[in-house]
C-alpha atoms as a PDB file:
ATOM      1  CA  UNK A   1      26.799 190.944 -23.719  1.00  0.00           C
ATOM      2  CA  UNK A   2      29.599 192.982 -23.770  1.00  0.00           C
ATOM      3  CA  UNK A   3      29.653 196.901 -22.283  1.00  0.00           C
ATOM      4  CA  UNK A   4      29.785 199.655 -24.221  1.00  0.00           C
ATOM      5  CA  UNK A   5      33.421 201.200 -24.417  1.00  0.00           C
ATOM      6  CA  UNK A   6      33.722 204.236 -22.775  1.00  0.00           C
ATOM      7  CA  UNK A   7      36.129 207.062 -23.741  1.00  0.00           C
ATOM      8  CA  UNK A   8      37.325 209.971 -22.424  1.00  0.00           C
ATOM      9  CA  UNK A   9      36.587 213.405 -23.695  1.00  0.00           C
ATOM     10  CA  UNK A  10      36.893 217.341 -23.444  1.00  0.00           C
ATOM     11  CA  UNK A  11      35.012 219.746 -23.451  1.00  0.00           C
ATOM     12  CA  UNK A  12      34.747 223.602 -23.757  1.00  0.00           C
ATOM     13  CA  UNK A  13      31.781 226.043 -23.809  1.00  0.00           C
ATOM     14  CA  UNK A  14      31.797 229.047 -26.141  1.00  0.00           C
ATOM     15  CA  UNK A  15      30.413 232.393 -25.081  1.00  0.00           C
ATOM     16  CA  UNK A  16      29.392 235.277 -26.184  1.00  0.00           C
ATOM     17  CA  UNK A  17      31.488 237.795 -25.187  1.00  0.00           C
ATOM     18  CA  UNK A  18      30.082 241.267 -26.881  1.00  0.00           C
ATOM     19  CA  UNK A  19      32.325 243.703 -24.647  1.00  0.00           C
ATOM     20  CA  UNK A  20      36.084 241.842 -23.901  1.00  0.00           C
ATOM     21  CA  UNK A  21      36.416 244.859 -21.295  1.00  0.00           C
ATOM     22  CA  UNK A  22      33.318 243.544 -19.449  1.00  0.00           C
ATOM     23  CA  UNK A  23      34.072 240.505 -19.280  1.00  0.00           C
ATOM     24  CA  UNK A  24      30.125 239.354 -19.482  1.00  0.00           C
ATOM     25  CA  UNK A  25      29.356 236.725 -21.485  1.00  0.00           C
ATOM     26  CA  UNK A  26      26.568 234.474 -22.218  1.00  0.00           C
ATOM     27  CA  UNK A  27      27.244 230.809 -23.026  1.00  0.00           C
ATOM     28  CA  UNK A  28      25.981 229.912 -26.796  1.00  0.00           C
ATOM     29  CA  UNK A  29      27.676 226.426 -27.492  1.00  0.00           C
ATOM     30  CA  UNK A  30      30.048 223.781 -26.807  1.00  0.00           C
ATOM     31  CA  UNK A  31      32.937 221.517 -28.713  1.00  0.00           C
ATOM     32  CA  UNK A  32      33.623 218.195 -27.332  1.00  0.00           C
ATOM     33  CA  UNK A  33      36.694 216.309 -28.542  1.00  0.00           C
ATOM     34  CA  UNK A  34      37.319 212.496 -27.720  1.00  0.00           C
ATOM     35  CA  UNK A  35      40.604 210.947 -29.028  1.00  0.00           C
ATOM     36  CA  UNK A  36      39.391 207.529 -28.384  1.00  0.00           C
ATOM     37  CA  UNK A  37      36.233 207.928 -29.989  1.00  0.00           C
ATOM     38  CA  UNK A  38      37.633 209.986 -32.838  1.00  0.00           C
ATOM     39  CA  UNK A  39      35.175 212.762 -32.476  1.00  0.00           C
ATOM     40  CA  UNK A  40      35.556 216.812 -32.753  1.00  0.00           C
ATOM     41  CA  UNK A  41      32.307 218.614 -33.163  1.00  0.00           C
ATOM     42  CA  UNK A  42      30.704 221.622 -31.644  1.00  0.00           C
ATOM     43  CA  UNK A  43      26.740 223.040 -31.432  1.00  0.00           C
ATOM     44  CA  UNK A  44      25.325 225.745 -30.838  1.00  0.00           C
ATOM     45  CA  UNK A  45      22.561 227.750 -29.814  1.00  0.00           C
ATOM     46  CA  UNK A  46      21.821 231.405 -30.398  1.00  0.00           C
ATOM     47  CA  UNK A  47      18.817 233.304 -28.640  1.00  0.00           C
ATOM     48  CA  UNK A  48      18.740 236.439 -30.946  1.00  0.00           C
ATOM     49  CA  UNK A  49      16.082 237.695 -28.677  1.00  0.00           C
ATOM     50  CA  UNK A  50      18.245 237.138 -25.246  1.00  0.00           C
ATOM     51  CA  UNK A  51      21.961 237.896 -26.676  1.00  0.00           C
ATOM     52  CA  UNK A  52      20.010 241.593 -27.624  1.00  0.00           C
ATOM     53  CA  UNK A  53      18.504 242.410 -24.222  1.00  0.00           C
ATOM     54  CA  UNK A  54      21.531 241.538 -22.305  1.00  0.00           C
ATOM     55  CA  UNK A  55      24.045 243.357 -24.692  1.00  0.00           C
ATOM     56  CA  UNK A  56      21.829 246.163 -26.556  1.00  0.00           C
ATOM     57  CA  UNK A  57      23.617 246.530 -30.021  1.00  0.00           C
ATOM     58  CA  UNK A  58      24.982 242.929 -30.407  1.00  0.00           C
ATOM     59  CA  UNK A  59      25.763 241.602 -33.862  1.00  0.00           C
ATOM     60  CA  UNK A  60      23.932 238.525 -34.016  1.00  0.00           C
ATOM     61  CA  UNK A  61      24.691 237.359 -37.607  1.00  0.00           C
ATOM     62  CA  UNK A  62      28.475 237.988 -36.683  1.00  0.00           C
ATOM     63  CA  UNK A  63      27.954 235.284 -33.702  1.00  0.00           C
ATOM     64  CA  UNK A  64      26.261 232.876 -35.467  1.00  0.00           C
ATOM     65  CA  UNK A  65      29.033 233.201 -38.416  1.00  0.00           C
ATOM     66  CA  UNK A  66      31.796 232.923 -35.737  1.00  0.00           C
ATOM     67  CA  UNK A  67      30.088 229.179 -33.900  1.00  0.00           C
ATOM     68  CA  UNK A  68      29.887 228.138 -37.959  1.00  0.00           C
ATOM     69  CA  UNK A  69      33.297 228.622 -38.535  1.00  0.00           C
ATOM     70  CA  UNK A  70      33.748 226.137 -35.513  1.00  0.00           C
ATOM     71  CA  UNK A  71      32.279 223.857 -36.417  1.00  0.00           C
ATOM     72  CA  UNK A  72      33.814 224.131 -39.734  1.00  0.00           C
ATOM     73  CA  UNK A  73      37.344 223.834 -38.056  1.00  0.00           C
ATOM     74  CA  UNK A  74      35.807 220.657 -35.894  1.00  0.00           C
ATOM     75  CA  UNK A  75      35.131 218.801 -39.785  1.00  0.00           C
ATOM     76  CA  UNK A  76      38.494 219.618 -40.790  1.00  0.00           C
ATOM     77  CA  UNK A  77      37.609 222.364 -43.642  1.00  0.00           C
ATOM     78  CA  UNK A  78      39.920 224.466 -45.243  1.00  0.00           C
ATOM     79  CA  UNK A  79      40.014 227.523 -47.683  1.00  0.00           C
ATOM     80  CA  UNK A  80      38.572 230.646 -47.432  1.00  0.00           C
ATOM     81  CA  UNK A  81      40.358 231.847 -44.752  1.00  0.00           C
ATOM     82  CA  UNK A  82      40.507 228.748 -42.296  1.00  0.00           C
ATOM     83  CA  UNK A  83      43.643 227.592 -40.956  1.00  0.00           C
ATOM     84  CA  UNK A  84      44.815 224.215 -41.835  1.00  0.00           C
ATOM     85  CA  UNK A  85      45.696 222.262 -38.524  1.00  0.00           C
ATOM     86  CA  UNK A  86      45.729 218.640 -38.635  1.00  0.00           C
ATOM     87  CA  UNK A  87      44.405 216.313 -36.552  1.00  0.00           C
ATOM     88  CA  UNK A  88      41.563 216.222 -34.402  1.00  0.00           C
ATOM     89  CA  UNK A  89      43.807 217.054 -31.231  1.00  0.00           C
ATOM     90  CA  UNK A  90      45.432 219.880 -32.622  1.00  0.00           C
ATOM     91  CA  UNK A  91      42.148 221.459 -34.322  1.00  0.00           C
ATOM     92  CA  UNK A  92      40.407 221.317 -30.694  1.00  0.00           C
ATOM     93  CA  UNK A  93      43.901 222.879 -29.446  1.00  0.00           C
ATOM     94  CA  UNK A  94      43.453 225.567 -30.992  1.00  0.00           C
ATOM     95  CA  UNK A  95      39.693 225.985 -31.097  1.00  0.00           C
ATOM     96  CA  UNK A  96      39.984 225.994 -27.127  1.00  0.00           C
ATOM     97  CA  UNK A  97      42.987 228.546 -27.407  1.00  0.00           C
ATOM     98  CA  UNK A  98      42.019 231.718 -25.272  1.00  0.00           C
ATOM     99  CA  UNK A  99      41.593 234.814 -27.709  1.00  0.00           C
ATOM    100  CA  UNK A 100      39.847 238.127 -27.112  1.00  0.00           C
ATOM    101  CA  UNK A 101      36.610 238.017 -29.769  1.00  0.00           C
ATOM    102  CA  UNK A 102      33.601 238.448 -29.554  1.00  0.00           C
ATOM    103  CA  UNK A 103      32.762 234.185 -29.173  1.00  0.00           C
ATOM    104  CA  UNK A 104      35.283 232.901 -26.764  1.00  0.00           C
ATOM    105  CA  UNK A 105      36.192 228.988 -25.150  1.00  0.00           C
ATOM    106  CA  UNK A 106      35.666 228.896 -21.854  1.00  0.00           C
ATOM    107  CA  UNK A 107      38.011 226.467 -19.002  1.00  0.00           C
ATOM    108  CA  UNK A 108      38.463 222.904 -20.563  1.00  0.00           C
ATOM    109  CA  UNK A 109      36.425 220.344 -18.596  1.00  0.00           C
ATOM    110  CA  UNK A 110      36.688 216.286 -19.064  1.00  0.00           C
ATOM    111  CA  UNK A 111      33.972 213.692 -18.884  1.00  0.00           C
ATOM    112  CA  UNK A 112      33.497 209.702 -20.124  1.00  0.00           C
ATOM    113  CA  UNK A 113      31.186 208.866 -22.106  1.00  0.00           C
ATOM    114  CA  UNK A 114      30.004 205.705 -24.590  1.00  0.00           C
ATOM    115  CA  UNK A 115      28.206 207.761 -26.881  1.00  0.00           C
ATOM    116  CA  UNK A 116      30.237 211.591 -27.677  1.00  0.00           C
ATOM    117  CA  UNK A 117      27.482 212.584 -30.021  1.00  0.00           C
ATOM    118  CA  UNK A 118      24.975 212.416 -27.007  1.00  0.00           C
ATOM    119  CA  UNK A 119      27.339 213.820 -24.659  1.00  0.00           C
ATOM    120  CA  UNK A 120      27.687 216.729 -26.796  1.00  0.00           C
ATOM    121  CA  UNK A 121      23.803 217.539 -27.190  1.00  0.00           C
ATOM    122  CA  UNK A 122      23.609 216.968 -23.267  1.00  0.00           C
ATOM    123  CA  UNK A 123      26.107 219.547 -22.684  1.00  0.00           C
ATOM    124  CA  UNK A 124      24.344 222.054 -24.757  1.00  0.00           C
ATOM    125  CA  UNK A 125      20.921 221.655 -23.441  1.00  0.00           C
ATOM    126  CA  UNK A 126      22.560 221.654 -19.935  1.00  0.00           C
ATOM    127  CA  UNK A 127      25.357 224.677 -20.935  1.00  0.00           C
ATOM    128  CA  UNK A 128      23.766 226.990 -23.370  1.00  0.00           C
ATOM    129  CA  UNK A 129      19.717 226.038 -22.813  1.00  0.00           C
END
């Protein structure tokens, strides 16, 4: 029995940064990119109910349409506004770019894993809750 090949991979978490000036933020997903494996994706979570309490006047719907349009970048759609980038490397380049919005990457961290797709949904149960 052979072992399952392992690859490396990076990582970012996205936050939810309401007030740049602040600097608070709360973290609402992740994108993990393996060029071994092949694999860009993000996922996210949004707690309506939390994101309002901490940050009284937060626009939710904005949020959530921001962490789709990752994960529209991650599968490599185009049109209606989304750049066209190439690869997998360069799309999580410039997904994990720093930029001053209101959902924003955090550090790049690096891991191994067999499985990315698991990794991933670890990272946001253990990241964003």
């Amino acid at each position: 029995m052979t072992a399952p090949t392992r690859h490396g991979y990076q990582y970012v978490t996205l936050r939810c940064v309401p007030r740049v000036e602040r600097e608070e933020f709360v973290n609402v997903g992740v994108i993990l990119y393996s060029q071994g494996a092949e694999f860009l994706e993000a996922a996210y979570r949004v707690d309506e109910a939390r994101l309002r309490t901490l940050f009284d006047g937060v626009d939710t719907g904005a949020v959530g349409d921001a962490l789709e349009t990752v994960c529209q970048v991650c599968r490599g759609v185009t049109g209606g506004g989304l750049p066209t980038l190439g690869g997998l490397g360069r799309r999580f380049g410039w997904l994990s770019a720093p930029r001053s919005t209101v959902v924003q990457p955090g550090p790049i961290h690096g891991g191994l894993t067999d499985d990315p797709s698991a990794a991933l949904a670890s990272l946001v149960e253990r990241l964003v809750g």
